[in-house]
Protein backbone atom coordinates (compact mmCIF):
# COMPACT_ATOMS: atom_id res chain seq x y z
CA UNK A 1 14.30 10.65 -2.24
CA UNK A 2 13.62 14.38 -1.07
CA UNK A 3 15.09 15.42 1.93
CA UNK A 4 13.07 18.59 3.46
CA UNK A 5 14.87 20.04 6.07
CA UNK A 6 16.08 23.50 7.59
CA UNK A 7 19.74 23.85 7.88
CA UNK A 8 19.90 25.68 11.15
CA UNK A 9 17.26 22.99 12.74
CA UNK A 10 19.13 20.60 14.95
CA UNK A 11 16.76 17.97 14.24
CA UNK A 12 17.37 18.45 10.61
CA UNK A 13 20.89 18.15 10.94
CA UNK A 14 20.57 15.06 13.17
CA UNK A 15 18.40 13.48 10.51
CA UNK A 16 21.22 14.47 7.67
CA UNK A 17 24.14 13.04 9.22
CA UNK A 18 21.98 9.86 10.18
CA UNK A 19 20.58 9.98 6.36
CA UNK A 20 24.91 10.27 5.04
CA UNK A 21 26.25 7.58 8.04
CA UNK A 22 23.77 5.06 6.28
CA UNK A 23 24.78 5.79 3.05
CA UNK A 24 20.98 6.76 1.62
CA UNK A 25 20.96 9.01 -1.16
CA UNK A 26 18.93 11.56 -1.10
CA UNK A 27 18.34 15.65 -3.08
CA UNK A 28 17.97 18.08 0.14
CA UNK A 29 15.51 21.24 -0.36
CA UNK A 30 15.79 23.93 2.16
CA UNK A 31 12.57 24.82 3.43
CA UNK A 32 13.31 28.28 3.68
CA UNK A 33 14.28 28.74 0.02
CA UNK A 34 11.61 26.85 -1.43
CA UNK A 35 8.77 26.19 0.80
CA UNK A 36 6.43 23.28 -0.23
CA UNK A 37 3.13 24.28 -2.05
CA UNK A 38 0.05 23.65 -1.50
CA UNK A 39 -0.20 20.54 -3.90
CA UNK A 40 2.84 19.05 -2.12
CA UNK A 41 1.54 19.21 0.95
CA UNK A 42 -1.39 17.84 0.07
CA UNK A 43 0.26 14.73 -1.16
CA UNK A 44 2.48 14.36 1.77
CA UNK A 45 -0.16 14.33 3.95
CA UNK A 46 -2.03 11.36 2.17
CA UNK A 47 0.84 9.58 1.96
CA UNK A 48 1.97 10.17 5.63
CA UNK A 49 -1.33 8.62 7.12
CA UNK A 50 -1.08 11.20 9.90
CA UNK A 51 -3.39 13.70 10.74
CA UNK A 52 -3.06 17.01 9.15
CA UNK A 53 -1.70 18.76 12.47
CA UNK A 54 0.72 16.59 12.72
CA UNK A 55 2.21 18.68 9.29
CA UNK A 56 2.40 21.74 11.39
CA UNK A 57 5.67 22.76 13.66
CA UNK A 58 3.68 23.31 16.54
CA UNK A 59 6.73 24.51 18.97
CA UNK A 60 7.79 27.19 16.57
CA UNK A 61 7.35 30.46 17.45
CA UNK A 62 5.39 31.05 13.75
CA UNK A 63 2.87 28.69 14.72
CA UNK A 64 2.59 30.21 18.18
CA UNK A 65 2.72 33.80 17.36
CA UNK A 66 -0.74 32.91 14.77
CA UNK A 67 -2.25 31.55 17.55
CA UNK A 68 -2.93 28.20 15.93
CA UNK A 69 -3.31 26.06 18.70
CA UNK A 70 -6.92 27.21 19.03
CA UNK A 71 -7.32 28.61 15.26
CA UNK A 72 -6.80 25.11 13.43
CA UNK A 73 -9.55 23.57 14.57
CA UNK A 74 -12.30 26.15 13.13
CA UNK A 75 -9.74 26.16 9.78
CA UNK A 76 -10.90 23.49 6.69
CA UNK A 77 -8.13 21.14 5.15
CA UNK A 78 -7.69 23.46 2.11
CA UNK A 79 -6.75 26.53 4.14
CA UNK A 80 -4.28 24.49 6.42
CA UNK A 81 -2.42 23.37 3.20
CA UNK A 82 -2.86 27.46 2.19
CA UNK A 83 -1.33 28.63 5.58
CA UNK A 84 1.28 25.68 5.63
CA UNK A 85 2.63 26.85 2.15
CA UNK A 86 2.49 30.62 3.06
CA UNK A 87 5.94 29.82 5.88
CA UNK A 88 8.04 27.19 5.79
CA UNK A 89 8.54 27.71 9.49
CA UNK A 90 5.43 26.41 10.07
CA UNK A 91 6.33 22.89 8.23
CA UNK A 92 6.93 20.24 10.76
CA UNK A 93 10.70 18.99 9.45
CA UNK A 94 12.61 17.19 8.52
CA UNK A 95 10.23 15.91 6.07
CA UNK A 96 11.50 12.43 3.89
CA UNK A 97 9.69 11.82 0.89
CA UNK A 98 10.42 8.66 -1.11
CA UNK A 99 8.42 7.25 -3.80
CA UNK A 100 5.86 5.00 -1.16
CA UNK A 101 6.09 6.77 1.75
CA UNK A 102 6.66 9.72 3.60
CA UNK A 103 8.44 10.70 6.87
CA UNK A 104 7.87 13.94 8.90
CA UNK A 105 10.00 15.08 12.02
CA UNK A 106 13.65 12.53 12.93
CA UNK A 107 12.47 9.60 14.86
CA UNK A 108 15.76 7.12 14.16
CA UNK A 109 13.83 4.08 15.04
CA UNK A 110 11.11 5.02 12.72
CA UNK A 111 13.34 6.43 9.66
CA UNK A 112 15.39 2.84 10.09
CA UNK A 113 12.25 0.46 9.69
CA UNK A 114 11.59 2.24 6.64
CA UNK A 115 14.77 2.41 5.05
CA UNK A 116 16.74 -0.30 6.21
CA UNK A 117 14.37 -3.05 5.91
């Protein structure tokens, strides 16, 4: 299992220690060092079953400072996964991928019917 996450992100921490108190194994990937591409994105997003916005980090101050709020909706799928890929601050995280799924933000309840069931 992947664990995307950025270490200063409270949420991301949350999700760790929830991820090591239930003993799931996971490799973590700093979003910072090694922002998703593209392709990834892609994938995560298909295997999510969310919409595509729901990939962005809409409170950040990346997102807010582009002005997406309004700009997204005139943007096609292809250029969201471009723009996504360009900043890892603008990845919604913590982002779980395992093998049939895939998790994006820390909602316990959520992240324990998935792995604990």
């Amino acid at each position: 299992m992947l664990f995307v996450h950025y270490p200063k992100c409270s949420t991301c921490r949350n999700a760790k220690k929830w991820l090591d108190e239930h003993g799931i194994a996971y490799e973590s990937r700093d979003i910072r060092e090694e922002n998703p591409k593209a392709e990834e994105l892609k994938t995560w997003h298909e295997k999510s079953g969310l919409p595509l916005k729901r990939l962005f980090n809409t409170s950040g101050m990346v997102y807010k400072s582009l002005n997406l709020k309004d700009r997204l909706t005139e943007m096609g799928e292809e250029e969201q996964y471009e723009l996504l890929a360009s900043d890892g601050m603008l990845v919604k995280r913590p982002i779980l991928v395992g093998d049939t799924f895939v998790l994006i933000g820390f909602r316990p309840k959520e992240w324990q019917e998935v792995l604990l069931s």
